[in-house]
C-alpha atoms as a PDB file:
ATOM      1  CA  UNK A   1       0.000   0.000   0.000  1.00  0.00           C
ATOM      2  CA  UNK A   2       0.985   3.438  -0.966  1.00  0.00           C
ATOM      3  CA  UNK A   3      -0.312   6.851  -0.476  1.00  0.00           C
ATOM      4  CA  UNK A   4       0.120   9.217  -3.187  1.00  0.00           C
ATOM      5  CA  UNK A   5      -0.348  13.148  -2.336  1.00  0.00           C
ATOM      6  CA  UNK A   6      -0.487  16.272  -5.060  1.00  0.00           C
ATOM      7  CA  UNK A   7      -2.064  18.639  -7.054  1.00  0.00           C
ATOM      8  CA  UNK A   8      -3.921  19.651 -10.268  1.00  0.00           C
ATOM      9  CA  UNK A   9      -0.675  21.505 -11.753  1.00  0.00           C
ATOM     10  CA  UNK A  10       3.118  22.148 -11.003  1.00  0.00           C
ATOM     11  CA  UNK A  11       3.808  25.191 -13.396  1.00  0.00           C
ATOM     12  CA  UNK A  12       2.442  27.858 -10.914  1.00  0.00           C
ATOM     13  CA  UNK A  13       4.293  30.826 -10.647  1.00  0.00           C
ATOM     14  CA  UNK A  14       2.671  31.646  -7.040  1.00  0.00           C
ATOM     15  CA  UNK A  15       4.510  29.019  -5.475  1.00  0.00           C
ATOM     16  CA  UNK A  16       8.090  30.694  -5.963  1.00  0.00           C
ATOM     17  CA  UNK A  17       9.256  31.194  -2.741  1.00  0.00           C
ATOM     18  CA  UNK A  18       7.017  29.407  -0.416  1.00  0.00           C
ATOM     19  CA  UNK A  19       6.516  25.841  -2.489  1.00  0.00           C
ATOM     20  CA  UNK A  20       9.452  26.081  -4.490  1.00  0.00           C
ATOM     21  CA  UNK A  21      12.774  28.144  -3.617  1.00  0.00           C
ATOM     22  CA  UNK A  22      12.740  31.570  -4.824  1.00  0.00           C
ATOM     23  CA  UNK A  23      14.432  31.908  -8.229  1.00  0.00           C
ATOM     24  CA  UNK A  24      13.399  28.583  -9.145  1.00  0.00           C
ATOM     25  CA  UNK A  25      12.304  28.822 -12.821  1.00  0.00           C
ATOM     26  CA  UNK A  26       9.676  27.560 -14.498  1.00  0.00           C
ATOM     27  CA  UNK A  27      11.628  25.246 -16.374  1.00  0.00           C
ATOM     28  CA  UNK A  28      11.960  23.381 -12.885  1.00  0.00           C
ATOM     29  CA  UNK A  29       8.977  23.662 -11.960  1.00  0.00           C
ATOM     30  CA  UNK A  30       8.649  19.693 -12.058  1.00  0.00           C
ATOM     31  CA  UNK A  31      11.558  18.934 -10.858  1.00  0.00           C
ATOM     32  CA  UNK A  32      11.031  20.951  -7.397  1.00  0.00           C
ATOM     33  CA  UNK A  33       7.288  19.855  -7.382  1.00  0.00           C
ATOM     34  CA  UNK A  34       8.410  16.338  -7.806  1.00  0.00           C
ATOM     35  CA  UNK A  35      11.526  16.341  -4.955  1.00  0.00           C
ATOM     36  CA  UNK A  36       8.210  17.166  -2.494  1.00  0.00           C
ATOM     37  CA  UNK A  37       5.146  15.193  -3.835  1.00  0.00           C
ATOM     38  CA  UNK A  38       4.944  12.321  -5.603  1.00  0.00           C
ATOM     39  CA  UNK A  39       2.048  12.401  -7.868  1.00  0.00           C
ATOM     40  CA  UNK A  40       0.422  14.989 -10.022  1.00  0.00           C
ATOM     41  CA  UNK A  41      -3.507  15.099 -11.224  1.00  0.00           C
ATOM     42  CA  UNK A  42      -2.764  15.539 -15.479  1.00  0.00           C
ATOM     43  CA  UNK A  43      -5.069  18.010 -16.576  1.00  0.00           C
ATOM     44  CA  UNK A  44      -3.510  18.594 -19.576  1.00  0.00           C
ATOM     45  CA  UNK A  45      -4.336  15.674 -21.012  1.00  0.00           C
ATOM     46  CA  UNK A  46      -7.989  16.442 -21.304  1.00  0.00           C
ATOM     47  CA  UNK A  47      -7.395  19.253 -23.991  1.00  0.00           C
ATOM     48  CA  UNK A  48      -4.321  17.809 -25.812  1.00  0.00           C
ATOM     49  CA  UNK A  49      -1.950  14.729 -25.771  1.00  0.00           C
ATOM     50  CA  UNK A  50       1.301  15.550 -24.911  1.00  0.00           C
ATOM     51  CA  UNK A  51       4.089  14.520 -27.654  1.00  0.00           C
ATOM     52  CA  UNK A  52       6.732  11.733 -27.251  1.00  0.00           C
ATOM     53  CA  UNK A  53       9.224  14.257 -26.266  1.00  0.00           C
ATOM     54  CA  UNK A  54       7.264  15.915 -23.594  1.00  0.00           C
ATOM     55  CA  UNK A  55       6.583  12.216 -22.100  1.00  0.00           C
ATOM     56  CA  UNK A  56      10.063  11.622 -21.919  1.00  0.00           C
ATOM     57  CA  UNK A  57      11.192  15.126 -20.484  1.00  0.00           C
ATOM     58  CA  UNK A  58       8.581  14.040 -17.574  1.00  0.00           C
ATOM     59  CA  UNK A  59      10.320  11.080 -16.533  1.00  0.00           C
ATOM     60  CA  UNK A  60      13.734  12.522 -16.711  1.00  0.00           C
ATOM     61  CA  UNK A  61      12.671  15.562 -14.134  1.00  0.00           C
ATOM     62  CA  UNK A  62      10.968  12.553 -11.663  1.00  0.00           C
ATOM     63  CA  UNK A  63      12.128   9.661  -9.436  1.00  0.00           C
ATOM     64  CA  UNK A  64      10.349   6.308 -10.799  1.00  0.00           C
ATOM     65  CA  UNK A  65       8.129   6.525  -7.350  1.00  0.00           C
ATOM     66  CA  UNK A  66       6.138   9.340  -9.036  1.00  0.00           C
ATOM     67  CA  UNK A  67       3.030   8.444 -11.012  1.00  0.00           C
ATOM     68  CA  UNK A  68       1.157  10.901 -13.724  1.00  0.00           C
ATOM     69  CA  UNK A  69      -2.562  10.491 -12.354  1.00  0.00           C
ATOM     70  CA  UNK A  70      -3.581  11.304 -16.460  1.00  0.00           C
ATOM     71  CA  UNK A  71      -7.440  12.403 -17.540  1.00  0.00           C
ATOM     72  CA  UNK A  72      -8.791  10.930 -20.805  1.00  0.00           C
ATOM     73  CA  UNK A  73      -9.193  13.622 -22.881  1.00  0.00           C
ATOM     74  CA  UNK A  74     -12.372  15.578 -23.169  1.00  0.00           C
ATOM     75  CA  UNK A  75     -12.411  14.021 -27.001  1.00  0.00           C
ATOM     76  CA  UNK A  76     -13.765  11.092 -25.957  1.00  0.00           C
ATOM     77  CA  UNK A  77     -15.447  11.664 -22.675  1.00  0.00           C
ATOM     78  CA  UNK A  78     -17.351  14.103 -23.837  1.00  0.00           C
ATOM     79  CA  UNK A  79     -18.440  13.888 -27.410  1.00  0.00           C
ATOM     80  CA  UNK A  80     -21.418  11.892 -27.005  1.00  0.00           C
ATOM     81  CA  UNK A  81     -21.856   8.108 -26.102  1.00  0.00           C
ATOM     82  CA  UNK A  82     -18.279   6.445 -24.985  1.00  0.00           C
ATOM     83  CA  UNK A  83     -18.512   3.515 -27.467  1.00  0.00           C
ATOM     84  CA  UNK A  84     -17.823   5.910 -30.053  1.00  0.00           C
ATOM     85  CA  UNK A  85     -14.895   6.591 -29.080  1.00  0.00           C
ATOM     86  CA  UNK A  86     -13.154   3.283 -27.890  1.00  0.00           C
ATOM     87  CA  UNK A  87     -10.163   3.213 -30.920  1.00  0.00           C
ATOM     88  CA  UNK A  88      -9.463   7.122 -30.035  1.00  0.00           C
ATOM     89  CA  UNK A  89      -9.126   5.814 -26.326  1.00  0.00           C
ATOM     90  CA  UNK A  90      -6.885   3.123 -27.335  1.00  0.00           C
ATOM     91  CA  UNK A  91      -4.662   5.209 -29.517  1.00  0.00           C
ATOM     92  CA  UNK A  92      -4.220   7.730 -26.583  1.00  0.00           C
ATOM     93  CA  UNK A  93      -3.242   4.951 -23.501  1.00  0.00           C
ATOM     94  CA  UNK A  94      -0.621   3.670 -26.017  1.00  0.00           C
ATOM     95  CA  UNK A  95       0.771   7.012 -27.013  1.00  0.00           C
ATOM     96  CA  UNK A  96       0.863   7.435 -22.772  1.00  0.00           C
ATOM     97  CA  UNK A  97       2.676   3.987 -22.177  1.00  0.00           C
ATOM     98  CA  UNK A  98       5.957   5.151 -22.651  1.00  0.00           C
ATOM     99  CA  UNK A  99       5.849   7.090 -18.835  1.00  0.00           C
ATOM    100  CA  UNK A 100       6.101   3.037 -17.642  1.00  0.00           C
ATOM    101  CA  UNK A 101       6.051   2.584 -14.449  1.00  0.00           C
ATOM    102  CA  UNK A 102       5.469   6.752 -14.198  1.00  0.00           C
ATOM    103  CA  UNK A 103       1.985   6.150 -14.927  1.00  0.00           C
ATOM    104  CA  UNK A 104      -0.304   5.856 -12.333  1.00  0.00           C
ATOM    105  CA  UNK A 105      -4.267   5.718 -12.206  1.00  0.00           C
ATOM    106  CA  UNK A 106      -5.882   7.356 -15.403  1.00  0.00           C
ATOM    107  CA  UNK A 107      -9.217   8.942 -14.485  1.00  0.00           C
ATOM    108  CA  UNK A 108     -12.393   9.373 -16.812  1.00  0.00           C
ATOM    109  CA  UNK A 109     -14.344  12.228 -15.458  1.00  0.00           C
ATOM    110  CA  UNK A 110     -18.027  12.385 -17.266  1.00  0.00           C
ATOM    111  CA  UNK A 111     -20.271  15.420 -18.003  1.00  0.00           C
ATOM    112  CA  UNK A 112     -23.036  16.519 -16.252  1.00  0.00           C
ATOM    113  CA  UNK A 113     -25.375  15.145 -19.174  1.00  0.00           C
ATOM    114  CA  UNK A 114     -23.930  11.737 -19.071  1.00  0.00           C
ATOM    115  CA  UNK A 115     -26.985  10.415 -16.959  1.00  0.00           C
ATOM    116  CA  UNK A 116     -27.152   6.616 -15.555  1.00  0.00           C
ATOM    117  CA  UNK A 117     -29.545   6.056 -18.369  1.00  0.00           C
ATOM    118  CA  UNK A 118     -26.372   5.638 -20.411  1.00  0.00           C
ATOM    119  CA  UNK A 119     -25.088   3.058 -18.237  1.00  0.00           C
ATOM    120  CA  UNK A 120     -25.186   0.096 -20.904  1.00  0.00           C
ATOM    121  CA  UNK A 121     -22.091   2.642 -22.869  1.00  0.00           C
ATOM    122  CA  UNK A 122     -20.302   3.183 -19.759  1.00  0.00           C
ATOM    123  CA  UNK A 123     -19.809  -1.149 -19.437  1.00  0.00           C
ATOM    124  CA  UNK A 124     -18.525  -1.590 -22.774  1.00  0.00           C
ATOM    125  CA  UNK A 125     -16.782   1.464 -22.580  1.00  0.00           C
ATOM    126  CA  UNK A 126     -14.928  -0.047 -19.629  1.00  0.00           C
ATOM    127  CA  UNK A 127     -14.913  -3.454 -20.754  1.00  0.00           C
ATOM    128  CA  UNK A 128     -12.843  -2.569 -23.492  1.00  0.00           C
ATOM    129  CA  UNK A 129     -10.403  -0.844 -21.613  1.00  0.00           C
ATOM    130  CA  UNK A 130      -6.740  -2.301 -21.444  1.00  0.00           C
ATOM    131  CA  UNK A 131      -6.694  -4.304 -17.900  1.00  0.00           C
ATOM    132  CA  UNK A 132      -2.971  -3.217 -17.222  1.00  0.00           C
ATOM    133  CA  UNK A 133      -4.159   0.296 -17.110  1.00  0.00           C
ATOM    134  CA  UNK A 134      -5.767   1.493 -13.622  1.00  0.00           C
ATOM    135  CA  UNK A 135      -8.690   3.867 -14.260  1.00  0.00           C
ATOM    136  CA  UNK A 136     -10.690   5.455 -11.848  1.00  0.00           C
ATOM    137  CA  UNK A 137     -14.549   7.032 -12.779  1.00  0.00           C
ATOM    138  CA  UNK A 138     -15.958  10.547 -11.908  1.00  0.00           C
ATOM    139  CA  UNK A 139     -19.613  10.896 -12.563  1.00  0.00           C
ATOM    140  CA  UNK A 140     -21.384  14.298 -11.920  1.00  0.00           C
ATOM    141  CA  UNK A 141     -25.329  13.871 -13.279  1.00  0.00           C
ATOM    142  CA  UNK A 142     -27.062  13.912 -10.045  1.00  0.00           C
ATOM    143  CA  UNK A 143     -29.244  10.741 -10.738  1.00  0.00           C
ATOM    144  CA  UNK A 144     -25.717   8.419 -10.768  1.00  0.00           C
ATOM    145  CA  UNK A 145     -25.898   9.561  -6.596  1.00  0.00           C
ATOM    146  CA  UNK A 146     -29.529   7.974  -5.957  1.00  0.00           C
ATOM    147  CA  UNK A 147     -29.216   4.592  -4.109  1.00  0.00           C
ATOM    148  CA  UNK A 148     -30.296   2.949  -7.272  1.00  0.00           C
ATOM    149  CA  UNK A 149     -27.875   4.295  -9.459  1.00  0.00           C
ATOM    150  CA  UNK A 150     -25.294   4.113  -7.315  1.00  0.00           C
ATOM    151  CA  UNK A 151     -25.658   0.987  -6.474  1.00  0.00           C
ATOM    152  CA  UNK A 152     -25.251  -0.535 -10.154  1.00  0.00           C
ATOM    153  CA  UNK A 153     -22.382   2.079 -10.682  1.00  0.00           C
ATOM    154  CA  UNK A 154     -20.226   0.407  -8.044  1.00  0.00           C
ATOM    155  CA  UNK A 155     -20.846  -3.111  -8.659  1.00  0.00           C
ATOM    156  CA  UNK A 156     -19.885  -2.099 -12.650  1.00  0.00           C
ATOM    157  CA  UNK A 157     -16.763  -0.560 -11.295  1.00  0.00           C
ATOM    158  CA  UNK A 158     -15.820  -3.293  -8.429  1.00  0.00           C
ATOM    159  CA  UNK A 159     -16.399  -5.973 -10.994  1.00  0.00           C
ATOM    160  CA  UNK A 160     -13.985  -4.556 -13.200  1.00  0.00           C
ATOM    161  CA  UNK A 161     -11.571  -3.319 -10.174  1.00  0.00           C
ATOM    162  CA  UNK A 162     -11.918  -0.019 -11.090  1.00  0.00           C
ATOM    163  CA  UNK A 163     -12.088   3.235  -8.702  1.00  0.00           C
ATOM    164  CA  UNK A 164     -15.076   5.650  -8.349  1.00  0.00           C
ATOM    165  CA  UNK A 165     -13.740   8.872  -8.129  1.00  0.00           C
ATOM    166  CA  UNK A 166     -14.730  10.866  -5.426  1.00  0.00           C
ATOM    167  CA  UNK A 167     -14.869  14.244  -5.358  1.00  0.00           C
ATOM    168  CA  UNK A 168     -14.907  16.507  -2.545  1.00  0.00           C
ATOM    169  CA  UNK A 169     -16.335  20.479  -2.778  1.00  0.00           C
ATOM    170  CA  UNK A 170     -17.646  20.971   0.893  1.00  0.00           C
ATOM    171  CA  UNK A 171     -15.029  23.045   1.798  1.00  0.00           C
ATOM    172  CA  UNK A 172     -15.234  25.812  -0.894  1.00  0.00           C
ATOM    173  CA  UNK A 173     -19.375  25.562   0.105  1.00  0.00           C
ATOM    174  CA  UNK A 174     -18.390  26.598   3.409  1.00  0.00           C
ATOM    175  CA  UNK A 175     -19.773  30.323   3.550  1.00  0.00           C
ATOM    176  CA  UNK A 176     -18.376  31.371   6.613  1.00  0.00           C
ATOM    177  CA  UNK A 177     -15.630  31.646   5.673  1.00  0.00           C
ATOM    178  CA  UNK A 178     -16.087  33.965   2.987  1.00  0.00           C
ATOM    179  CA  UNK A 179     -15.609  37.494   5.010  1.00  0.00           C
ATOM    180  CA  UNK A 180     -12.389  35.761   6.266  1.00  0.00           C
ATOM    181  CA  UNK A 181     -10.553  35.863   2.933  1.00  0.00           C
ATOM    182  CA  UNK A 182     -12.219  38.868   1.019  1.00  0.00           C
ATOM    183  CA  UNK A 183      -9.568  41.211  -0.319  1.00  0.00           C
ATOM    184  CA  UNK A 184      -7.485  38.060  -1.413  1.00  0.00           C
ATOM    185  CA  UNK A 185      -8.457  34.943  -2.861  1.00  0.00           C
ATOM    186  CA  UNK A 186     -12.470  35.672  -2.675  1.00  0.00           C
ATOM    187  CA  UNK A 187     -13.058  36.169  -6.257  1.00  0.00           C
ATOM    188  CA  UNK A 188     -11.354  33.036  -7.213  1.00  0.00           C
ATOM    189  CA  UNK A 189     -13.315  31.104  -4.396  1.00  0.00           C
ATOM    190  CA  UNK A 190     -16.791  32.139  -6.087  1.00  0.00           C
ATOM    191  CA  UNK A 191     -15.509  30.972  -9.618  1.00  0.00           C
ATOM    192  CA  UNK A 192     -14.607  27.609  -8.076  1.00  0.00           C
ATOM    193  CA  UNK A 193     -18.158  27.311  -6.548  1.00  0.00           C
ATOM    194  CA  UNK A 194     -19.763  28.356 -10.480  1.00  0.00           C
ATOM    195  CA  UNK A 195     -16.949  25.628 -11.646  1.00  0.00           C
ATOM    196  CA  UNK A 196     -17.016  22.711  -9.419  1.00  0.00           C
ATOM    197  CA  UNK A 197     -19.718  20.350  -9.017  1.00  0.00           C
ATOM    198  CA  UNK A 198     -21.846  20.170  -6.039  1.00  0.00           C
ATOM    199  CA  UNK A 199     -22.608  16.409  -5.284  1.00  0.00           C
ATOM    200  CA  UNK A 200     -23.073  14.346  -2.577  1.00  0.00           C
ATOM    201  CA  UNK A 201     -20.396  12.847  -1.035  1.00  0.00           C
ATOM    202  CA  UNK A 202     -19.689   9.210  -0.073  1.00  0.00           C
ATOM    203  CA  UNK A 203     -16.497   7.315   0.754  1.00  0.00           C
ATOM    204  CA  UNK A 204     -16.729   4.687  -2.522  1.00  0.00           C
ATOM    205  CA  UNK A 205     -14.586   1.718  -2.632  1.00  0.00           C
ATOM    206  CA  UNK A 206     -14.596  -0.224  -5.762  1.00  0.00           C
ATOM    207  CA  UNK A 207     -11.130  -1.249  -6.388  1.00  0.00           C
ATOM    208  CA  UNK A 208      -7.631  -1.904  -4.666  1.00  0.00           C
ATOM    209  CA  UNK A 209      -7.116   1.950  -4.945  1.00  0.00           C
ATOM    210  CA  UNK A 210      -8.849   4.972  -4.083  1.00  0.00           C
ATOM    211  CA  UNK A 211      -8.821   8.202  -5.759  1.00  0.00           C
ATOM    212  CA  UNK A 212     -10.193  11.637  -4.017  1.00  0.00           C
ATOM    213  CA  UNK A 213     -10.125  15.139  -5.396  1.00  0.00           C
ATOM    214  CA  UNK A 214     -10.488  17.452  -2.232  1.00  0.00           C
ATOM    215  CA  UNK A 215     -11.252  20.858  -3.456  1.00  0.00           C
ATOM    216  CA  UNK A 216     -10.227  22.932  -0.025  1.00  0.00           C
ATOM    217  CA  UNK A 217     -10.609  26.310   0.713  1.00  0.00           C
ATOM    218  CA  UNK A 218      -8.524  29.008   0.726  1.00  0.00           C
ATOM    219  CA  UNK A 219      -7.978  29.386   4.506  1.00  0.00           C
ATOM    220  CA  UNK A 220      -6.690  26.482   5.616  1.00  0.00           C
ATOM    221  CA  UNK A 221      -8.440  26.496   9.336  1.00  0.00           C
ATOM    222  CA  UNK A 222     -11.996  25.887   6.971  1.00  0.00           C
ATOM    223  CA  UNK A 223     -10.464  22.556   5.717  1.00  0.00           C
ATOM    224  CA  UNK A 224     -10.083  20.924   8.686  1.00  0.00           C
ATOM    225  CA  UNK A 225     -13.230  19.928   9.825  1.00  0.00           C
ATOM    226  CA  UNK A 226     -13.554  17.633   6.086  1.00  0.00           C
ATOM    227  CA  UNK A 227      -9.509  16.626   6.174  1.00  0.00           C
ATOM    228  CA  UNK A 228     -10.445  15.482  10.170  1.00  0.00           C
ATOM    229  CA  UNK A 229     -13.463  13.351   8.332  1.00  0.00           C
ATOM    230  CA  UNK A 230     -10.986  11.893   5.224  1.00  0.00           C
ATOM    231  CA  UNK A 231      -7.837  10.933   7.213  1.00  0.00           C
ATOM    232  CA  UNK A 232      -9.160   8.127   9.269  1.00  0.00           C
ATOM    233  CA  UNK A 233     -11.092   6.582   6.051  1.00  0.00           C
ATOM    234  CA  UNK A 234      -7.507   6.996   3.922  1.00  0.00           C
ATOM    235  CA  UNK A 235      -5.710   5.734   6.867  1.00  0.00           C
ATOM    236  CA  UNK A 236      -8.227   2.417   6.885  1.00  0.00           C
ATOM    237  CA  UNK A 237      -7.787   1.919   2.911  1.00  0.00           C
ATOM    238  CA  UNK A 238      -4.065   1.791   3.702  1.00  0.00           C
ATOM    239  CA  UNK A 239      -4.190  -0.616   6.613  1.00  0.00           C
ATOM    240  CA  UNK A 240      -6.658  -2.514   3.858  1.00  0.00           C
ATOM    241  CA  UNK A 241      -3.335  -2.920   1.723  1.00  0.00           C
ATOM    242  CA  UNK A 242      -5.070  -0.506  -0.990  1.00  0.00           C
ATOM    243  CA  UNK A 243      -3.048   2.591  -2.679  1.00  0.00           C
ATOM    244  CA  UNK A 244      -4.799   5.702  -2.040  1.00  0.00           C
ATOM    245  CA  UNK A 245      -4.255   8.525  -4.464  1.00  0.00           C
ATOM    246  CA  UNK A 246      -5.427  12.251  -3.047  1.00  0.00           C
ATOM    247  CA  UNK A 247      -5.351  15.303  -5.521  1.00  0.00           C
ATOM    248  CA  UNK A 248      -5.598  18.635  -3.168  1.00  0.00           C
ATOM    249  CA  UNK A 249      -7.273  21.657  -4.781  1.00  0.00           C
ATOM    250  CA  UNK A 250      -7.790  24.969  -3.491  1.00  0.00           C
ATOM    251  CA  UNK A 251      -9.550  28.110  -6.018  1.00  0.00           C
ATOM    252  CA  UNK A 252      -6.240  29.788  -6.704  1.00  0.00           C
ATOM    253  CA  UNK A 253      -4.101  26.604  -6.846  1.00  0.00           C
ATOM    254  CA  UNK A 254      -1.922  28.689  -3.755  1.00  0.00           C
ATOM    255  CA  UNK A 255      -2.566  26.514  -1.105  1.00  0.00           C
ATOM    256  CA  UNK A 256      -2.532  22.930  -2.612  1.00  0.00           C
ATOM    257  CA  UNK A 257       0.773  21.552  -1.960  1.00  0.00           C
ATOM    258  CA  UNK A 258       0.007  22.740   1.420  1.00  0.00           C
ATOM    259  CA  UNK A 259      -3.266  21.118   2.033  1.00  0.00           C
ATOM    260  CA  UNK A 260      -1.526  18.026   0.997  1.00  0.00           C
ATOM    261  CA  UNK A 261       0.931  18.209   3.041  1.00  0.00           C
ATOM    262  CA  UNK A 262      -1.682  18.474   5.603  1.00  0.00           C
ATOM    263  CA  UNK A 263      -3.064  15.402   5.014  1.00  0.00           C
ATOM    264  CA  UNK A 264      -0.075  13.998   5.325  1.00  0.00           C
ATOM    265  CA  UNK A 265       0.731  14.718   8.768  1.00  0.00           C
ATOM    266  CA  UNK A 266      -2.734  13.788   9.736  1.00  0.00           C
ATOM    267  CA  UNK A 267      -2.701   9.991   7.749  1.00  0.00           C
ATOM    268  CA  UNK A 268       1.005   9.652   9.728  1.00  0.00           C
ATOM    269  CA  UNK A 269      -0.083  10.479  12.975  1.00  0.00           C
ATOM    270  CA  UNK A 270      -2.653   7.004  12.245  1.00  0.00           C
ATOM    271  CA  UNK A 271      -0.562   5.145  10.385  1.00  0.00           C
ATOM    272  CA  UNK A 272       3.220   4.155   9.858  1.00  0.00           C
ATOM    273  CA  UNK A 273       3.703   5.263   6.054  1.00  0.00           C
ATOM    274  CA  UNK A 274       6.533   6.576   4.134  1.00  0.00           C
ATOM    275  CA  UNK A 275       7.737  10.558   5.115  1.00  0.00           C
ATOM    276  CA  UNK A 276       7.405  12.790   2.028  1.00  0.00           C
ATOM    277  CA  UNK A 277      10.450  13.635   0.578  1.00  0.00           C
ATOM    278  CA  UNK A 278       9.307  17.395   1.354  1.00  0.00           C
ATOM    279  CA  UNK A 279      10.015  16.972   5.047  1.00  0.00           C
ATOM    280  CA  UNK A 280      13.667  16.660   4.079  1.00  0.00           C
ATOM    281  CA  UNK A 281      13.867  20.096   2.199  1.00  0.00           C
ATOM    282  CA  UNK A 282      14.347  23.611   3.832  1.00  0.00           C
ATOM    283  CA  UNK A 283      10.882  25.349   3.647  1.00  0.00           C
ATOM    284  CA  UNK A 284      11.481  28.687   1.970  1.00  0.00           C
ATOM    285  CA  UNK A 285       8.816  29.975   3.882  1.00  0.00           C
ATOM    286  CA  UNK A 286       5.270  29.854   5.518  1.00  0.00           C
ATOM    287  CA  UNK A 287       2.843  30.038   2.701  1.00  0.00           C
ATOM    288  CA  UNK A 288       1.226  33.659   2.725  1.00  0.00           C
ATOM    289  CA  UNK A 289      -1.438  34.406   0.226  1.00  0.00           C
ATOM    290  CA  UNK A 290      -1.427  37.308  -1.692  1.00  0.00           C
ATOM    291  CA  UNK A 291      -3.959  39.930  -1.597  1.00  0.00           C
ATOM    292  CA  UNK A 292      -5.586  40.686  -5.268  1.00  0.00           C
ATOM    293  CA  UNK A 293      -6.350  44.062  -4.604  1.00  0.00           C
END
């Protein structure tokens, strides 16, 4: 069992001099982001496949113990029924199997129209796809979180050991603490609420991996009360011998790294597991937000 901690992006410029050292540049962005987590959510992938060159440029800047977390690209999850589009899928996992052993968990995230009465494309959608490959499943159409539909989701997933993406926006729904950060990252805090989706939340297990997107808030004190009610689960699918991947959001991207780091101390102080390499490295500093205005 592992426990893989990290972001959305590395190439943010905000995190010079609190994240990364100051002067790093953006060349080394991955490099840095790498020596202190040790995966990365690939968002890029959902609007363009990134050329031989680029794969190979992203193993050379990592250790082999990080793993590209990759989404299928919005091509084919969201042009219509999946079946459609099971060649395209196919062309794209083998044009990503160079990264090896650097790829981890590929995740299909699914429109808001994609409603459970499509169900019968989702199963040969994911029948067809490559068994070496792990894949984890976001749905967001309401109906797919109704007992019923939920149900038949997970058994489709757990009979094909595949992970049910859960995705957590509590924190940025938390209006208290709005007055707390207005001035700073406020504006970007009411464009992640517009963005995000607001779905229930449950604690889905479906395959020998787990996979959570935490979108937190941009005070850290209002994230606490959801990481308190995630670490013992994460720290229970690691004593279960399962991997457990967890991508850490925040509006502005500033705070990320931090919130995983976080979790981190709070899964260790449960469970023996492996120190991040970040607790090695001189901090170049507390991380301070930035007022917009």
């Amino acid at each position: 069992m592992s426990l893989y901690l990290g972001c959305p992006v590395w190439s943010f410029k905000g995190w010079v001099g609190n994240f990364y050292p100051k002067g790093t540049k953006p060349a080394d962005f991955l490099r840095e982001y790498a020596r202190r987590l040790n995966t990365i959510e690939g968002n890029t992938t959902f609007y363009a496949t990134p050329a031989p060159k680029t794969l190979e440029a992203w193993v050379e800047s990592t250790p082999e113990s990080f793993r590209f977390c990759l989404k299928i690209p919005k091509a084919i999850s969201h042009n219509g029924t999946l079946v459609d589009y099971i060649e395209r899928a196919r062309g794209f996992l083998d044009a990503m199997r160079p990264l090896a052993s650097w790829l981890g968990p590929m995740f299909l995230q699914l429109p808001p129209g994609y409603s459970p009465r499509l169900m019968p494309d989702l199963a040969k959608f994911l029948d067809a796809f490559p068994r070496d490959i792990r894949l984890g499943v976001e749905v967001r159409h309401l109906d797919w979180f109704e007992d019923e539909h939920r149900n038949a989701l997970n058994k489709l997933l757990s009979d094909q050991n595949m992970a049910r993406v859960v995705i957590d926006t509590r924190p940025i729904r938390n209006l208290a603490g709005d007055e707390f950060i207005k001035g700073s990252a406020y504006e970007s805090l009411l464009e992640a609420r517009e963005r995000k989706p607001n779905v229930p939340v449950f604690e889905e297990v479906t395959a020998d991996f787990t996979f959570l997107r935490f979108i937190g808030h941009p005070e850290m004190s209002h994230n606490q009360p959801w990481m308190r009610e995630w670490t013992p689960r994460i720290a229970d699918q690691l004593s279960a011998g399962r991997d457990a991947f967890a991508f850490c959001h925040s509006p502005d991207n500033f705070l990320a790294p931090f919130i995983a780091k976080e979790f981190h101390g709070q899964i260790s102080s449960r469970i023996k597991i492996a120190p991040l390499a970040w607790d090695d490295l001189e901090t170049p500093g507390e991380p301070h937000q930035p007022a917009l205005f």
